[in-house]
N, C-alpha and C. Protein backbone atom coordinates (compact mmCIF):
# COMPACT_ATOMS: atom_id res chain seq x y z
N UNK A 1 37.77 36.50 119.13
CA UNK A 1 37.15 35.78 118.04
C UNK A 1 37.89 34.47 117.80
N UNK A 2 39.17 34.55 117.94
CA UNK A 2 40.33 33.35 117.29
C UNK A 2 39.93 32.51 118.67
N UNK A 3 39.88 32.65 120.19
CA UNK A 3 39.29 31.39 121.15
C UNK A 3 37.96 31.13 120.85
N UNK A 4 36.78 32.05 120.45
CA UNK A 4 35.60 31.38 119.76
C UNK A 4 35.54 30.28 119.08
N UNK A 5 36.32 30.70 118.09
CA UNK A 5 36.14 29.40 116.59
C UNK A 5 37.10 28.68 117.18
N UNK A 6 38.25 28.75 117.86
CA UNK A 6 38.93 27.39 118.66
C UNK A 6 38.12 26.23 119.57
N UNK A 7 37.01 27.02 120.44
CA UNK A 7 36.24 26.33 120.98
C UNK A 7 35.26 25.33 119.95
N UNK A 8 34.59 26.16 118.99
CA UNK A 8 33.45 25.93 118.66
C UNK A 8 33.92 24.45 117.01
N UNK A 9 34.45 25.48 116.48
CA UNK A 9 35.30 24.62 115.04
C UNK A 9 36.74 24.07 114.95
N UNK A 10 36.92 22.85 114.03
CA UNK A 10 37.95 22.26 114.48
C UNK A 10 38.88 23.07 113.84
N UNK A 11 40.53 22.51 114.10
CA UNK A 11 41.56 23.13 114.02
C UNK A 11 42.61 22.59 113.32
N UNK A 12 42.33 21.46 112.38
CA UNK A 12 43.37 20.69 112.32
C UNK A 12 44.07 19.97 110.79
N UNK A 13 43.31 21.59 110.04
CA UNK A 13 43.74 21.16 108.54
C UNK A 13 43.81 22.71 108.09
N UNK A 14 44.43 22.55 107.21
CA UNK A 14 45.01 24.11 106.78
C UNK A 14 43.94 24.81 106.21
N UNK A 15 43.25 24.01 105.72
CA UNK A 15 41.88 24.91 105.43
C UNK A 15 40.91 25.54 106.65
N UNK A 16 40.91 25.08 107.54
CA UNK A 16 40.87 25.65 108.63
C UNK A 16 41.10 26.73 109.20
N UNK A 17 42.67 26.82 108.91
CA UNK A 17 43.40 28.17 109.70
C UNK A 17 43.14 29.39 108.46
N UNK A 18 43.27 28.68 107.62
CA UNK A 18 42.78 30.18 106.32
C UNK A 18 41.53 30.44 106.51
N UNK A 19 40.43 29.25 106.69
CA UNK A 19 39.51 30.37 107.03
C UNK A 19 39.45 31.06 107.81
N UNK A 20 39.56 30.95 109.41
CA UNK A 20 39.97 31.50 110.20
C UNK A 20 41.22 32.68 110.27
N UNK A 21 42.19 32.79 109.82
CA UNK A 21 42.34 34.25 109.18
C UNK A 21 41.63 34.97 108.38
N UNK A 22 40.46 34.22 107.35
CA UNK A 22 39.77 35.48 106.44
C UNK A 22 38.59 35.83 107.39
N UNK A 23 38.15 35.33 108.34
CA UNK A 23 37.25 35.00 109.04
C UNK A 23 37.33 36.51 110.15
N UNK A 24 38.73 36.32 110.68
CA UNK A 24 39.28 37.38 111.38
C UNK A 24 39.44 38.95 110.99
N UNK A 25 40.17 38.48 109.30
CA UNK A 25 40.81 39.72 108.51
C UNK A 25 39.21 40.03 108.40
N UNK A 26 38.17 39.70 107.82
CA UNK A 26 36.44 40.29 107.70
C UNK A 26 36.04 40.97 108.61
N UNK A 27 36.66 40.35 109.90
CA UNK A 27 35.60 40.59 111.48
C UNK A 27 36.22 42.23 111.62
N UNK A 28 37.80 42.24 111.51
CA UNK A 28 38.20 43.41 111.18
C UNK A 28 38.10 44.86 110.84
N UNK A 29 37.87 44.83 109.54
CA UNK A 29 37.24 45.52 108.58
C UNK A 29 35.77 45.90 108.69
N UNK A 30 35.07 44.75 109.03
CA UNK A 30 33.79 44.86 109.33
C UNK A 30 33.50 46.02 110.63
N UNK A 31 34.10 45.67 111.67
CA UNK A 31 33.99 46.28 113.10
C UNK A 31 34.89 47.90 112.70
N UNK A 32 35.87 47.89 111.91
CA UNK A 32 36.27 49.63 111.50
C UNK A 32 35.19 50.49 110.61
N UNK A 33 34.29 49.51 110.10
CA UNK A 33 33.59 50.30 109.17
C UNK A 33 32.09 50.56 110.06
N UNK A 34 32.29 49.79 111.11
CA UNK A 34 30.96 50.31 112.09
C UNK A 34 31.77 51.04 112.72
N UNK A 35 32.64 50.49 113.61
CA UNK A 35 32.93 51.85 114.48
C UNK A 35 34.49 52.63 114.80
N UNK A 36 34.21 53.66 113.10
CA UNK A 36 35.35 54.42 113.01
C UNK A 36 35.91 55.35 114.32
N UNK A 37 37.47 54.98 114.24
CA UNK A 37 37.82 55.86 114.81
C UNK A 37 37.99 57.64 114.71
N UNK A 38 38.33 58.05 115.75
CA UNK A 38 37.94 59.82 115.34
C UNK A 38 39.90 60.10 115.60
N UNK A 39 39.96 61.01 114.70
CA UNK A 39 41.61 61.50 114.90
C UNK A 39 41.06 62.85 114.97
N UNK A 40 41.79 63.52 116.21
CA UNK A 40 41.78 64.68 116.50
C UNK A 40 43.32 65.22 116.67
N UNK A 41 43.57 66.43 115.84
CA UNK A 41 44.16 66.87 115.74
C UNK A 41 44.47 68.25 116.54
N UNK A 42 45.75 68.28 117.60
CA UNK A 42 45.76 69.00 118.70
C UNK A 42 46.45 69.74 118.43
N UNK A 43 46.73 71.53 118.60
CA UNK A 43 47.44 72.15 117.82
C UNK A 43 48.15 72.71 119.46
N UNK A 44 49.72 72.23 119.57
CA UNK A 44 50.05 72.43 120.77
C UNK A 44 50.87 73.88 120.47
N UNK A 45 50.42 75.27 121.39
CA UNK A 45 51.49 76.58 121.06
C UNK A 45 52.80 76.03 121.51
N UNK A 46 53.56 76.60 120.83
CA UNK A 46 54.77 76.34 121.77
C UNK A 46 54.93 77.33 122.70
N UNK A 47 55.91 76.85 123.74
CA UNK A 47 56.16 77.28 124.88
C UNK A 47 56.60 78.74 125.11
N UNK A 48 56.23 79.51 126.15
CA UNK A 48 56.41 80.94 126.18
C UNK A 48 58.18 80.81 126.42
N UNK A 49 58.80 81.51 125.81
CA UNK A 49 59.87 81.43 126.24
C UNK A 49 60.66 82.53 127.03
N UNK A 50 61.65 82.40 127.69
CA UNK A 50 61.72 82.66 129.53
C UNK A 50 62.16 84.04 128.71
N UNK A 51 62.01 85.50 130.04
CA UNK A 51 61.91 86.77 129.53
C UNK A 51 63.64 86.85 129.49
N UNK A 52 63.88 87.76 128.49
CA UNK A 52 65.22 88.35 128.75
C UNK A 52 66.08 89.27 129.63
N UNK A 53 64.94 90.02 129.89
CA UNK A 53 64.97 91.80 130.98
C UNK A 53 65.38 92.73 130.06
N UNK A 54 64.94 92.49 128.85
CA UNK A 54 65.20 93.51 127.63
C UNK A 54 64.19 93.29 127.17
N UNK A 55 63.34 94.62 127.61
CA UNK A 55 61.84 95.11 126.65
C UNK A 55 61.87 94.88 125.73
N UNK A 56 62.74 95.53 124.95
CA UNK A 56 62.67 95.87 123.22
C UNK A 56 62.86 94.52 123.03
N UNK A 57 63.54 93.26 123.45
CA UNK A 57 63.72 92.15 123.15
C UNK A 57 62.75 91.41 123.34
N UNK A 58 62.17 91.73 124.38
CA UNK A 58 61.17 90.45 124.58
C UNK A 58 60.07 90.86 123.95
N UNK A 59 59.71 92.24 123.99
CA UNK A 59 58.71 92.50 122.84
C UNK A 59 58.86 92.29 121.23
N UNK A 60 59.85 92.47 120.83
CA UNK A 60 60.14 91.71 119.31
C UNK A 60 59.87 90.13 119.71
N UNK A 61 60.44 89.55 120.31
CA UNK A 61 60.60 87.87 120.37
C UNK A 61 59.05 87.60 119.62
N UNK A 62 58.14 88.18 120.98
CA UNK A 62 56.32 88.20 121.51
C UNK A 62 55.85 88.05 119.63
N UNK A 63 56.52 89.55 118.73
CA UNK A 63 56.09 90.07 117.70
C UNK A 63 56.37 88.33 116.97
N UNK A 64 57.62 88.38 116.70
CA UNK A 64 58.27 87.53 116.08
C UNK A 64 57.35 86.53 116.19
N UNK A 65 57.41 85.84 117.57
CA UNK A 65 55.96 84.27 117.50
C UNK A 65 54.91 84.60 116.97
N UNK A 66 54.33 85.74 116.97
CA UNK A 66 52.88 85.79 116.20
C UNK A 66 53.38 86.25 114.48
N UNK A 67 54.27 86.20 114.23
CA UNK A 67 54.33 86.50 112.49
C UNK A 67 54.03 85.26 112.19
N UNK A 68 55.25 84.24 112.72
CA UNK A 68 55.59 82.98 112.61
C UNK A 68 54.39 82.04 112.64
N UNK A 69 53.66 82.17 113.67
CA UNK A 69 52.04 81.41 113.68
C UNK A 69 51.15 81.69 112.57
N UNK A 70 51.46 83.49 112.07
CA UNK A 70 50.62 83.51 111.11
C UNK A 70 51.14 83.09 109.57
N UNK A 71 52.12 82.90 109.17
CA UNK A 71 52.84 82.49 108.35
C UNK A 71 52.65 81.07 108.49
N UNK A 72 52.51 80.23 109.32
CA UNK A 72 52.32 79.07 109.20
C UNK A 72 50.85 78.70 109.06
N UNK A 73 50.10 79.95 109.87
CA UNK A 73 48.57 79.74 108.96
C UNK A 73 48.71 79.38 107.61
N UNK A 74 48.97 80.78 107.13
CA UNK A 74 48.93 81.24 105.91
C UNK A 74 49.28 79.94 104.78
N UNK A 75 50.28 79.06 105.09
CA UNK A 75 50.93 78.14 104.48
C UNK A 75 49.92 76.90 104.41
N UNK A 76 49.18 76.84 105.37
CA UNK A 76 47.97 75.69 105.74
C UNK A 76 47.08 75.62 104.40
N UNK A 77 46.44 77.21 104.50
CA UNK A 77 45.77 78.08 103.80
C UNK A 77 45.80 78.13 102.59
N UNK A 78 47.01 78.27 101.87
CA UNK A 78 47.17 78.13 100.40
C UNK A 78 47.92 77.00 99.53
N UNK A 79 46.94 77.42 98.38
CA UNK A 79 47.07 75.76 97.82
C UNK A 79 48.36 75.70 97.08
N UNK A 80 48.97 76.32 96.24
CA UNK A 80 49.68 76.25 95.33
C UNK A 80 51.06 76.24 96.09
N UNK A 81 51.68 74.77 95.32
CA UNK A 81 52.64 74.67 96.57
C UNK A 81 54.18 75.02 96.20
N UNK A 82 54.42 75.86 94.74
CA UNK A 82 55.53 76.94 94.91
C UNK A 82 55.31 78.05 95.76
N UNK A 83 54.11 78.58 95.67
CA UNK A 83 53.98 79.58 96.77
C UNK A 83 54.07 78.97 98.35
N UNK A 84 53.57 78.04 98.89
CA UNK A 84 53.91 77.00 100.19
C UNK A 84 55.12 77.12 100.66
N UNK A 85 55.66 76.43 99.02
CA UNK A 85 57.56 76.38 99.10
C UNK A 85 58.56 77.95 99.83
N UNK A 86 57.47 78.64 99.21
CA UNK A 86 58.29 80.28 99.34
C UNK A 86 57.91 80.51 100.86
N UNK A 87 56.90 80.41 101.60
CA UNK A 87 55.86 80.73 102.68
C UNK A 87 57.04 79.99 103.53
N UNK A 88 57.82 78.73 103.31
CA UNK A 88 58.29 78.02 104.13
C UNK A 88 59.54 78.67 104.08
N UNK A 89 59.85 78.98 103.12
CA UNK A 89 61.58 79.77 103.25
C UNK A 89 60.80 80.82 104.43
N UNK A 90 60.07 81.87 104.02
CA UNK A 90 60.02 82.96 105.12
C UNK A 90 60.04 83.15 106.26
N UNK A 91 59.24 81.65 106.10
CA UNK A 91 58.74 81.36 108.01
C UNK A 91 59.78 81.15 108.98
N UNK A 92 61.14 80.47 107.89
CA UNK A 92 61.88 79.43 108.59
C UNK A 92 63.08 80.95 108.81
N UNK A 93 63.02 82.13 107.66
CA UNK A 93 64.22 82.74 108.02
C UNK A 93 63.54 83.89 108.77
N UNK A 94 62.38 84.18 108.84
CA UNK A 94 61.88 84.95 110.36
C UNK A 94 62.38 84.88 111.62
N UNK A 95 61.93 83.45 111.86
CA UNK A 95 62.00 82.51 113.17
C UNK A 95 63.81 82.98 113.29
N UNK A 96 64.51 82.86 112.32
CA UNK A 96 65.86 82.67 112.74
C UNK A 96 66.23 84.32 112.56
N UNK A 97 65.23 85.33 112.30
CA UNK A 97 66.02 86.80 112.66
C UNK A 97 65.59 87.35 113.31
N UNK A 98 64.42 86.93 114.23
CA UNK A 98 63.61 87.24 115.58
C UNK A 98 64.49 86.03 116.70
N UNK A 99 65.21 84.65 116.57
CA UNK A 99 65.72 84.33 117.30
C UNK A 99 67.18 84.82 117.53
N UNK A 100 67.29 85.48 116.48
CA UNK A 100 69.05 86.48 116.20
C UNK A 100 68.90 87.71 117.27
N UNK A 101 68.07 88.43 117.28
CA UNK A 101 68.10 89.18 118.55
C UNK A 101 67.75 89.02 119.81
N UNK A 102 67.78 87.80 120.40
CA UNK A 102 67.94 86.86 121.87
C UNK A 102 69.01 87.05 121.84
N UNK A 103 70.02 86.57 120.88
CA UNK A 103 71.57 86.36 121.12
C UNK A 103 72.21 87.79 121.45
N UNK A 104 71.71 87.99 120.34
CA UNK A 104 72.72 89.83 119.79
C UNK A 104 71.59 90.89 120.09
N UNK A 105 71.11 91.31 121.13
CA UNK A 105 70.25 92.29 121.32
C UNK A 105 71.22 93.55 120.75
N UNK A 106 72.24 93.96 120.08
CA UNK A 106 72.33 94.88 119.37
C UNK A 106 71.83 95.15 117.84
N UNK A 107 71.25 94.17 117.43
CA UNK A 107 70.57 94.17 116.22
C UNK A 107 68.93 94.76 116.14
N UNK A 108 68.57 94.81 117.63
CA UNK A 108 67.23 95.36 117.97
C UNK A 108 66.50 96.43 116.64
N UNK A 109 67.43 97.28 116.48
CA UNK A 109 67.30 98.27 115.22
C UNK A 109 66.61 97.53 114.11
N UNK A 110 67.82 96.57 113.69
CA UNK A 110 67.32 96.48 112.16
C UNK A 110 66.44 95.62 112.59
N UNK A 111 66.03 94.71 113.27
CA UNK A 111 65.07 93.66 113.68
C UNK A 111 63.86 94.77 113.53
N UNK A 112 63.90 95.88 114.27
CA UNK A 112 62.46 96.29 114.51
C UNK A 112 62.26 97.29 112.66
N UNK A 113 62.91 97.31 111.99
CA UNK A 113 62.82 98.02 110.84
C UNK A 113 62.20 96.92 110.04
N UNK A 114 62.61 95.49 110.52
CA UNK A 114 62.33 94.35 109.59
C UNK A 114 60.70 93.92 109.96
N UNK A 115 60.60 94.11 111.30
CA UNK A 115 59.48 93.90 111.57
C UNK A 115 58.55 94.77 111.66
N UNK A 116 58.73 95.92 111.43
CA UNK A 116 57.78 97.48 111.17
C UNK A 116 56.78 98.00 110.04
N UNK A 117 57.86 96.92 108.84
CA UNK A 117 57.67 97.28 107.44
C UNK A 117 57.49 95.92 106.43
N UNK A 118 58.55 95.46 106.28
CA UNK A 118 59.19 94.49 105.68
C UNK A 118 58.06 93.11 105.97
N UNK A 119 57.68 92.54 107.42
CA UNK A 119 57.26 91.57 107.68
C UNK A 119 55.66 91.99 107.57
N UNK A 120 55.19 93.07 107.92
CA UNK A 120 53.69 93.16 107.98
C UNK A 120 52.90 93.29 106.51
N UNK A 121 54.22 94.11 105.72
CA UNK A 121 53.48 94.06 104.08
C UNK A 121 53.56 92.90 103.40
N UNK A 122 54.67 91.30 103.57
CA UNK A 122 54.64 90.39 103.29
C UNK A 122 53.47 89.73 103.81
N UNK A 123 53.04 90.11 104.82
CA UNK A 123 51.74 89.13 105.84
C UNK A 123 50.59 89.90 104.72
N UNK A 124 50.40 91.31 104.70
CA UNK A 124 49.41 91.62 103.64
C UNK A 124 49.27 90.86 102.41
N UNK A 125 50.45 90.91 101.86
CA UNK A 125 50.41 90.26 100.32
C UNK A 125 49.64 89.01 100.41
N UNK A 126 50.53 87.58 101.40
CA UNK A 126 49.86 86.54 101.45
C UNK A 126 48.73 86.53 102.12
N UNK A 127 48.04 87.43 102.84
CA UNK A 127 46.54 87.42 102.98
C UNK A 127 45.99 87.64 102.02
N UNK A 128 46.19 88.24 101.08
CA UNK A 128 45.37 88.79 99.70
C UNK A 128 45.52 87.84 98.88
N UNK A 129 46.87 86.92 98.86
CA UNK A 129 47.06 85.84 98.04
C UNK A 129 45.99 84.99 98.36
N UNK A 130 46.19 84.71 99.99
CA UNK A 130 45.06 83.69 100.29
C UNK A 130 43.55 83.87 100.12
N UNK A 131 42.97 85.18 100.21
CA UNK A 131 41.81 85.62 100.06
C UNK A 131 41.48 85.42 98.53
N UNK A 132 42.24 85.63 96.97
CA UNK A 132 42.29 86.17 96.16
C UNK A 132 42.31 84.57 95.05
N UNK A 133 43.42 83.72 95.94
CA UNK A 133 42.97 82.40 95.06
C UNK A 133 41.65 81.27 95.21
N UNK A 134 41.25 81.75 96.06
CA UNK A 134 39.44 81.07 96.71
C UNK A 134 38.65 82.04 95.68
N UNK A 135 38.81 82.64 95.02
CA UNK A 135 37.99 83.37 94.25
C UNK A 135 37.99 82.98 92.79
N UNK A 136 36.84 82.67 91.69
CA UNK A 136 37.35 82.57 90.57
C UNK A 136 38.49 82.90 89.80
N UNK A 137 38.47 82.45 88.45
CA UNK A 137 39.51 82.80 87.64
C UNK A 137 39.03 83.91 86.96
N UNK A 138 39.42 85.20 87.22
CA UNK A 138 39.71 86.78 86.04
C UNK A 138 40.83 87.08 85.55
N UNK A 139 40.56 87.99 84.83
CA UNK A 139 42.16 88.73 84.24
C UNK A 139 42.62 89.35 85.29
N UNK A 140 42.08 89.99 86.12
CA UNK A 140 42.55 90.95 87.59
C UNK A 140 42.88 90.03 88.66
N UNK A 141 42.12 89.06 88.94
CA UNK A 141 42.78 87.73 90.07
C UNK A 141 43.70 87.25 89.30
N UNK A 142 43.67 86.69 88.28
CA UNK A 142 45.23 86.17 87.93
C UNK A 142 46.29 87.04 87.84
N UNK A 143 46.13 87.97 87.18
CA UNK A 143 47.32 89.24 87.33
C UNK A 143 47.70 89.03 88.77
N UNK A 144 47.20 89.57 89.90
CA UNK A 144 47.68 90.13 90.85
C UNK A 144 48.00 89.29 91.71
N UNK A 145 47.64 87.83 91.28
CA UNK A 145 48.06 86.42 92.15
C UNK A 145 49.48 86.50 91.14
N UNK A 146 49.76 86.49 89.96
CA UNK A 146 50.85 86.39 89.29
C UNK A 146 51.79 87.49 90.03
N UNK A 147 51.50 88.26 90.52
CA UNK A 147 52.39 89.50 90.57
C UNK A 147 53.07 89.27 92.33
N UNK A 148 52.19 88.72 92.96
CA UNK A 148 52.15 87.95 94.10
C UNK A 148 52.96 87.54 94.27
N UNK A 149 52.97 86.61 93.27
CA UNK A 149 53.81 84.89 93.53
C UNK A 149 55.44 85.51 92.72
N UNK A 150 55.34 86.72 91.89
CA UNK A 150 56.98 87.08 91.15
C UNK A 150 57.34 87.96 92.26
N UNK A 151 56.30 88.53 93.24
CA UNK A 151 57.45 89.26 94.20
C UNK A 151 57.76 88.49 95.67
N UNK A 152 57.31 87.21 95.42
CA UNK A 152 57.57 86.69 96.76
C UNK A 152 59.28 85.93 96.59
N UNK A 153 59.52 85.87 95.32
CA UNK A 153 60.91 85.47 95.16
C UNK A 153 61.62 86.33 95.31
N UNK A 154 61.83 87.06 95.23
CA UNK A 154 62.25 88.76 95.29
C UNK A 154 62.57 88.56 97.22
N UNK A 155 60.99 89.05 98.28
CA UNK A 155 60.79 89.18 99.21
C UNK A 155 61.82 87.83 99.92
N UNK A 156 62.08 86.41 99.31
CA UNK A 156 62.72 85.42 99.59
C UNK A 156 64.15 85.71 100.31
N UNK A 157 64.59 86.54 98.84
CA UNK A 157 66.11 87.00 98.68
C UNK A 157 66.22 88.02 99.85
N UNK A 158 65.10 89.12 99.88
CA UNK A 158 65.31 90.20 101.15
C UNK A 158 65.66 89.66 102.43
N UNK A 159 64.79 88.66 102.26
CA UNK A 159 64.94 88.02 103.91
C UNK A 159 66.14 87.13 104.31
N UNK A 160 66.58 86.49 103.16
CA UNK A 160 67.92 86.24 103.35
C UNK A 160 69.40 87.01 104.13
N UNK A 161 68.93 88.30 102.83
CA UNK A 161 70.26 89.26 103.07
C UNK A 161 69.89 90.23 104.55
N UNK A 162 68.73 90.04 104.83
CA UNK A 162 68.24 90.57 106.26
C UNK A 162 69.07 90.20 107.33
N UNK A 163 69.15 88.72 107.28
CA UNK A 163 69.26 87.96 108.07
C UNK A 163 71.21 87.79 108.13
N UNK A 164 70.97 87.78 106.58
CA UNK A 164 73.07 87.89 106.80
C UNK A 164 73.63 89.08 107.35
N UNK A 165 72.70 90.30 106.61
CA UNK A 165 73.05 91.85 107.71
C UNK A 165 73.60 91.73 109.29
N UNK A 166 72.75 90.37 110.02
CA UNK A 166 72.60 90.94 111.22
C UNK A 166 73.38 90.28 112.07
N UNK A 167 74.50 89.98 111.11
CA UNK A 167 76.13 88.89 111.54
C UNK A 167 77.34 90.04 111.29
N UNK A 168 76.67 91.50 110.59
CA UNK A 168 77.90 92.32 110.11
C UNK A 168 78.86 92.73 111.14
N UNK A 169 78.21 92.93 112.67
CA UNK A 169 78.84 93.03 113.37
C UNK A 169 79.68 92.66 114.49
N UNK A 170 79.32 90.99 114.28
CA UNK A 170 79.93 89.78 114.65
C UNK A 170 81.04 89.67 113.67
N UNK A 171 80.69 89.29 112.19
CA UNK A 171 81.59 89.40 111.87
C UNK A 171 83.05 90.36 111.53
N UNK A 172 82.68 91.88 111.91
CA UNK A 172 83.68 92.86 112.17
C UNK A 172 84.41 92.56 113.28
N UNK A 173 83.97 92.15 114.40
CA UNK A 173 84.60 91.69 115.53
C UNK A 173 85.59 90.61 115.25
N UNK A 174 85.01 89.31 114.32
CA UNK A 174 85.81 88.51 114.59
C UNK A 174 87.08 89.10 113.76
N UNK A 175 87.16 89.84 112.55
CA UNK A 175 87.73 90.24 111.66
C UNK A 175 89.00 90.84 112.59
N UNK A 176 88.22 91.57 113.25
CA UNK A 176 89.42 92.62 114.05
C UNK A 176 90.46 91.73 115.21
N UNK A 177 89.26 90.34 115.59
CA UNK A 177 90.50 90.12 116.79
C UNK A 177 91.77 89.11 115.95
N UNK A 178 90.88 88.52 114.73
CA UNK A 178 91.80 87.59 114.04
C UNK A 178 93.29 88.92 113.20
N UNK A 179 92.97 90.08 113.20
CA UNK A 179 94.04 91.00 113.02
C UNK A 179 95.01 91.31 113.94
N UNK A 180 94.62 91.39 115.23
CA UNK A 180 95.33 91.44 116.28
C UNK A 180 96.26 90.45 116.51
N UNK A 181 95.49 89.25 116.49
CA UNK A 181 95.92 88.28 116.91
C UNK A 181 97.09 87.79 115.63
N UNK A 182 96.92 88.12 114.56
CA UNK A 182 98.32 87.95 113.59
C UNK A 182 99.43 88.99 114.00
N UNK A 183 99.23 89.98 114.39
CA UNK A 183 100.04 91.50 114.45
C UNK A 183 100.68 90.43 115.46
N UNK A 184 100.11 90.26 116.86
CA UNK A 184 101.22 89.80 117.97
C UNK A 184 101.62 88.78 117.58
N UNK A 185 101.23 87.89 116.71
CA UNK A 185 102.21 86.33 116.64
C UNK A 185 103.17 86.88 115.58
N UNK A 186 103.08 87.30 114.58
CA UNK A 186 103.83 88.43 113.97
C UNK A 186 105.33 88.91 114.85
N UNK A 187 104.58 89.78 115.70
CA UNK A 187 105.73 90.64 116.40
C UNK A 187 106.34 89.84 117.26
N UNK A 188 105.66 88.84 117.98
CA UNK A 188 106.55 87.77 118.81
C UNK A 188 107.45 86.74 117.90
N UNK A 189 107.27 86.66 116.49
CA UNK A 189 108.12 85.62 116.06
C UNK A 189 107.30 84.33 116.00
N UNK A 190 106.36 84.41 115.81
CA UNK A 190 105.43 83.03 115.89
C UNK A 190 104.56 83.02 114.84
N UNK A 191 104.42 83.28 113.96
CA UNK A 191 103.61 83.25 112.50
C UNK A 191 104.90 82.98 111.56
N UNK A 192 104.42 82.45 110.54
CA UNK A 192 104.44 81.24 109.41
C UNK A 192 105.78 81.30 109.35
N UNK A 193 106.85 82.12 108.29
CA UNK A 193 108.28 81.44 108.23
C UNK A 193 109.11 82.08 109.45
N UNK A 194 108.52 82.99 110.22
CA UNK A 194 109.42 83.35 111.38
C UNK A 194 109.51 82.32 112.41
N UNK A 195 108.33 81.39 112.46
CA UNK A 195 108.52 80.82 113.89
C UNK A 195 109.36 79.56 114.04
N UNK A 196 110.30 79.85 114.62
CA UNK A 196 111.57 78.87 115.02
C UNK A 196 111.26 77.38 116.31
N UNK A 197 111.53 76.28 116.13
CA UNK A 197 111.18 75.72 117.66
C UNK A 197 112.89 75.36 117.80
C-alpha cells in the first residue's frame, strides 16, 4: 500500500506522511475485520515416559498421568477460582507423589493406597462439583457445593502430608548414616573440641 500512494501521491509535506499512516493504520484494521484470523488451540499429551521394568511402577506412573489430565480438566471446567486455586495445589502435589515413586519404588504401597482411595474420591467430589455448579441456585446445590469447597481444604492438607510421608524413609536413612558418621569422627578424635591439627 505505502509503494502505491508513493507512486501515485506526493510525498513531501508532513501532512502527507500522516495521512498516509492513517491511511495504512485504516487499510489495517479494515483487512482484520474482513479477514480474521483463526487461533487454534493444540492440546499437545505429553510424552510417554521411558518404562522402568517395574510393573507396579509403571502402572502407577500410567495411573498417575491420567489423574493429572483429569484434574487439569476438571480445573478448565470450573469456574470459581478458590476452588481452581485448590484443583491446582492437587494437581501439582499428585504429579509430584506419582513422580516420587520413579525415584523410590519402595513407596509403591502407600502410592497405591493414595491412588486406590484417596485420589479417585477427590476426582468424584470435583466431578460433582463440576456437574453441580452448571446447575441453578438451591438450598441442596449450594449446601453440597459449600461442603465441597470446605473439604477440599482439608483434602489440600492430606495431600501434602501424603507426600511428606513418602520421604520417611529417606529421611531415616539419612538420620542413621549422619549417626554413624558422628560415632566414628567421635571415636577417631575428629569432631568438635576433640579434633587437634
Amino acid at each position: 500500500m505505502c509503494a502505491l500512494w508513493c507512486l501515485l501521491l506526493p510525498l513531501y509535506k508532513l501532512w502527507h506522511f500522516l495521512l498516509l499512516l492513517a491511511a495504512t493504520v485504516g487499510a489495517y484494521f479494515l483487512f482484520r475485520a474482513l479477514f480474521p484470523g483463526t487461533e487454534k488451540v493444540v492440546d499437545v499429551p505429553e510424552p510417554e515416559p521411558e518404562p522402568t521394568g517395574n510393573a507396579e511402577v509403571d502402572a502407577l506412573t500410567r495411573e498417575g498421568r491420567q489423574a493429572v489430565a483429569e484434574l487439569r480438566r476438571l480445573r478448565g471446567s470450573i469456574r470459581e477460582p478458590s476452588v481452581q486455586k485448590r484443583v491446582d495445589e492437587l494437581t501439582d502435589l499428585t504429579q509430584k507423589i506419582f513422580d516420587d515413586v520413579v525415584t523410590d519404588p519402595q513407596d509403591v504401597p502407600q502410592v497405591k493406597r493414595f491412588a486406590g482411595y484417596y485420589l479417585p474420591t477427590t476426582m468424584k467430589l470435583l466431578n460433582a462439583y463440576d456437574r453441580m455448579s452448571g446447575q441453578g441456585v438451591g438450598e441442596n446445590v449450594s449446601g453440597t457445593l459449600k461442603r465441597i469447597e470446605d473439604i477440599l481444604d482439608t483434602t489440600v492438607q492430606a495431600y501434602r502430608k501424603q507426600y511428606d510421608a513418602l520421604f520417611a524413609n529417606e529421611a531415616l536413612d539419612i538420620e542413621t548414616d549422619i549417626t554413624v558418621l558422628e560415632s566414628m569422627l567421635k571415636r577417631e578424635g575428629l569432631s568438635g573440641k576433640d579434633f587437634n591439627v
